[in-house]
C-alpha atoms as a PDB file:
ATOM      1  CA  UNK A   1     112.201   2.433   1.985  1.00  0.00           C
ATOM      2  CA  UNK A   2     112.677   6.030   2.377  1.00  0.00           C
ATOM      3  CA  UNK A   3     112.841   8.501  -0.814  1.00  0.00           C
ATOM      4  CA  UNK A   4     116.343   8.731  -0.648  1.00  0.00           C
ATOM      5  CA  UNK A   5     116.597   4.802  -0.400  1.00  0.00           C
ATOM      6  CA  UNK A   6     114.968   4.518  -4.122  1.00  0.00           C
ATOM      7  CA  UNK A   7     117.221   2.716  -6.929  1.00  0.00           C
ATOM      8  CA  UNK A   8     118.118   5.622  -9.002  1.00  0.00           C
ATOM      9  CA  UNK A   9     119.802   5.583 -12.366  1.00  0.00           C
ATOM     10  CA  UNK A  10     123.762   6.124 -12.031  1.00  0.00           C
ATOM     11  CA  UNK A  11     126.987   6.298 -13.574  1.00  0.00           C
ATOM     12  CA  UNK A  12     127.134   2.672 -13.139  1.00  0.00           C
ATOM     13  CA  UNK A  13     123.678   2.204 -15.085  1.00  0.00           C
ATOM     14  CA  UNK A  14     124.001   0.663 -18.522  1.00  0.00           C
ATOM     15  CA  UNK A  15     124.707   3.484 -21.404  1.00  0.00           C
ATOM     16  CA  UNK A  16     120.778   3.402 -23.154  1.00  0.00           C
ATOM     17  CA  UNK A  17     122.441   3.060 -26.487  1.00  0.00           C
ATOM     18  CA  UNK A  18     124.105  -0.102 -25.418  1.00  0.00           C
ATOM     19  CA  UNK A  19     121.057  -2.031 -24.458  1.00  0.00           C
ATOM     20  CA  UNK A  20     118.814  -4.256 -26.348  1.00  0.00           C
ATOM     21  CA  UNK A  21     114.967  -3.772 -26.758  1.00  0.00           C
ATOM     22  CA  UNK A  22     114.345  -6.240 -23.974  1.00  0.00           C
ATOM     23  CA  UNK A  23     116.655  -4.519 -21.696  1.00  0.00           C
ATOM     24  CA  UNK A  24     115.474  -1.020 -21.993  1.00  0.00           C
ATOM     25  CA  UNK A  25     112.079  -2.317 -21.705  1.00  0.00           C
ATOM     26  CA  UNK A  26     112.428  -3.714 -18.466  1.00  0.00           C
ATOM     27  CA  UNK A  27     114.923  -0.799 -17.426  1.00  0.00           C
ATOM     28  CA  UNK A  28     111.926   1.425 -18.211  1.00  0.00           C
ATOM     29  CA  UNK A  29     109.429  -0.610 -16.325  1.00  0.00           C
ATOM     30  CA  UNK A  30     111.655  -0.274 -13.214  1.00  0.00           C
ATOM     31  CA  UNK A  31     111.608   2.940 -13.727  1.00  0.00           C
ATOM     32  CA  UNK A  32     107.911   3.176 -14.229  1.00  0.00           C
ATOM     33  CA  UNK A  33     106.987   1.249 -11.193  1.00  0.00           C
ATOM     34  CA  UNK A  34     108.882   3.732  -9.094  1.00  0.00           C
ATOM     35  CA  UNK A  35     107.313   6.654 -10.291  1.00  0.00           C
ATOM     36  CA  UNK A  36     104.242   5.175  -9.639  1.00  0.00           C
ATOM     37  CA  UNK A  37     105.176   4.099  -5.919  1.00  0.00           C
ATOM     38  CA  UNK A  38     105.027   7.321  -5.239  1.00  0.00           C
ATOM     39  CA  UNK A  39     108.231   6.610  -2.957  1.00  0.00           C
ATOM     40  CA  UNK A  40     111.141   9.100  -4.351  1.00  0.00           C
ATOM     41  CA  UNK A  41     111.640  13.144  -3.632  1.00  0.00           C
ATOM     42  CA  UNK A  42     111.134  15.181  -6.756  1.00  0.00           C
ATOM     43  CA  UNK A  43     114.250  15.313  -7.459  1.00  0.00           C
ATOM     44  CA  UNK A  44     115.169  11.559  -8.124  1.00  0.00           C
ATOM     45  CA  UNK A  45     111.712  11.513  -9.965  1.00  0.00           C
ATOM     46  CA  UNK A  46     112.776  14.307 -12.566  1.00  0.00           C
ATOM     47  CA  UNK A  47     116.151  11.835 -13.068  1.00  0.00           C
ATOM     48  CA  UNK A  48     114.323   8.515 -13.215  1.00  0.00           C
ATOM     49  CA  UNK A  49     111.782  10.850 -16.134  1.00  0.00           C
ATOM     50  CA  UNK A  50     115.100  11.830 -17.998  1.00  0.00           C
ATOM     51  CA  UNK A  51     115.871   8.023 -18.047  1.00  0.00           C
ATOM     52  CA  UNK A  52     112.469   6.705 -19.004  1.00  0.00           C
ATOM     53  CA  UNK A  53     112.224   9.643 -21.690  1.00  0.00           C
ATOM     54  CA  UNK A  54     115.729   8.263 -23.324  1.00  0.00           C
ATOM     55  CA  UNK A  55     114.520   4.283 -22.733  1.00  0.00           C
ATOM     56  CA  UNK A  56     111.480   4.815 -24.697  1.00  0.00           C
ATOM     57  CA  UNK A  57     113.139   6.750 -27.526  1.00  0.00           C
ATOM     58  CA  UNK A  58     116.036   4.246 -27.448  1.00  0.00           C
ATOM     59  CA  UNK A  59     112.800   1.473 -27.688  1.00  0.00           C
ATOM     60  CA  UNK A  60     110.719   3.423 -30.450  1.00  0.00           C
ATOM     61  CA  UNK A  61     114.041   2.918 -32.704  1.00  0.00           C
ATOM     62  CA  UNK A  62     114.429  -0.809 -31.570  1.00  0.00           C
ATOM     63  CA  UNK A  63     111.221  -1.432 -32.973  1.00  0.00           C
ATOM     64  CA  UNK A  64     111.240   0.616 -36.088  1.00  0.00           C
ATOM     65  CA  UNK A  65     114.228  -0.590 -37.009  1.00  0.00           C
ATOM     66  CA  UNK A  66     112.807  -4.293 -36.414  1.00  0.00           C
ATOM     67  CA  UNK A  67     109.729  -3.391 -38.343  1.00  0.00           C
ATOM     68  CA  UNK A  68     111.589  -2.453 -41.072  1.00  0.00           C
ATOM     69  CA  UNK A  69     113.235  -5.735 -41.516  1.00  0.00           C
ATOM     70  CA  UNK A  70     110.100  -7.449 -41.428  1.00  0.00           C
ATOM     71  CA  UNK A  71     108.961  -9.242 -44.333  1.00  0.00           C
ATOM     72  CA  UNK A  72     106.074 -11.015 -45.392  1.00  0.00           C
ATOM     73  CA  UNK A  73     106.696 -13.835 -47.015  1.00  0.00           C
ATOM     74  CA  UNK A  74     103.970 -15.440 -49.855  1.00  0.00           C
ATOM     75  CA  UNK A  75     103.653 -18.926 -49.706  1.00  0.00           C
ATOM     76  CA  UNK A  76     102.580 -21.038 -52.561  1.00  0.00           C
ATOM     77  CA  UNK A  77      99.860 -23.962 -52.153  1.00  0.00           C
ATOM     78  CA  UNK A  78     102.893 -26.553 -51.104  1.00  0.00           C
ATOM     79  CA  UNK A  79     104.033 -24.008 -48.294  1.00  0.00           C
ATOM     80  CA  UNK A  80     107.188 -23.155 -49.889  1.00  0.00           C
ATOM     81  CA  UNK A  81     107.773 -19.023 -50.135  1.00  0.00           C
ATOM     82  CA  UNK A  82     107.341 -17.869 -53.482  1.00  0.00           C
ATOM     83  CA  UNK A  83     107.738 -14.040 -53.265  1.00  0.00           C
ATOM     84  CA  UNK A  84     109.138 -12.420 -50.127  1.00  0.00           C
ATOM     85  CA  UNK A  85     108.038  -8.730 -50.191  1.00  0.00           C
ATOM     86  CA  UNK A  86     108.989  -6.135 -47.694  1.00  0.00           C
ATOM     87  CA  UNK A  87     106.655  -4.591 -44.883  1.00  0.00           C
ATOM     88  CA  UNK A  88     104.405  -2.294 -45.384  1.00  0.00           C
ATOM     89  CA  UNK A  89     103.200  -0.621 -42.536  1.00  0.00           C
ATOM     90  CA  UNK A  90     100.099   0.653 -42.724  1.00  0.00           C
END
């Protein structure tokens, strides 16, 4: 595969803000192992960087915003929950 042949991110790519956690993640892996081939002209390699850059913002978000649902829940002696209290990261 030539540089020019390299899967680059387009107008037909996904919007970022549309995609779930799991789908930016493996967008940005993509991504990643191209970079790393070592197989795309600078060029491409600054776009595929803008992409990766807004994957793993749009990710960081995903997961704070899951974190902050999280809640630990106490469990009494019989297993039933007894208090739920919110995370607390930490």
């Amino acid at each position: 595969m030539s540089p020019t042949d390299a899967p680059s991110p387009s107008a037909d790519a996904p919007a970022v803000a549309s995609m779930s956690f799991e789908q930016a993640m493996a967008a940005l892996e993509q991504i990643v192992a191209q970079l790393e081939s070592g197989r795309v002209d600078l060029e491409q390699s600054i776009t595929l960087y803008e992409r990766g850059a807004e994957l793993r913002k749009h990710c960081e978000a995903k997961l704070r915003a899951a974190e902050m649902k999280v809640e630990q829940i106490v469990q009494g002696a019989d297993g039933s929950a007894v208090d739920v209290k919110p995370f607390e990261a930490g």
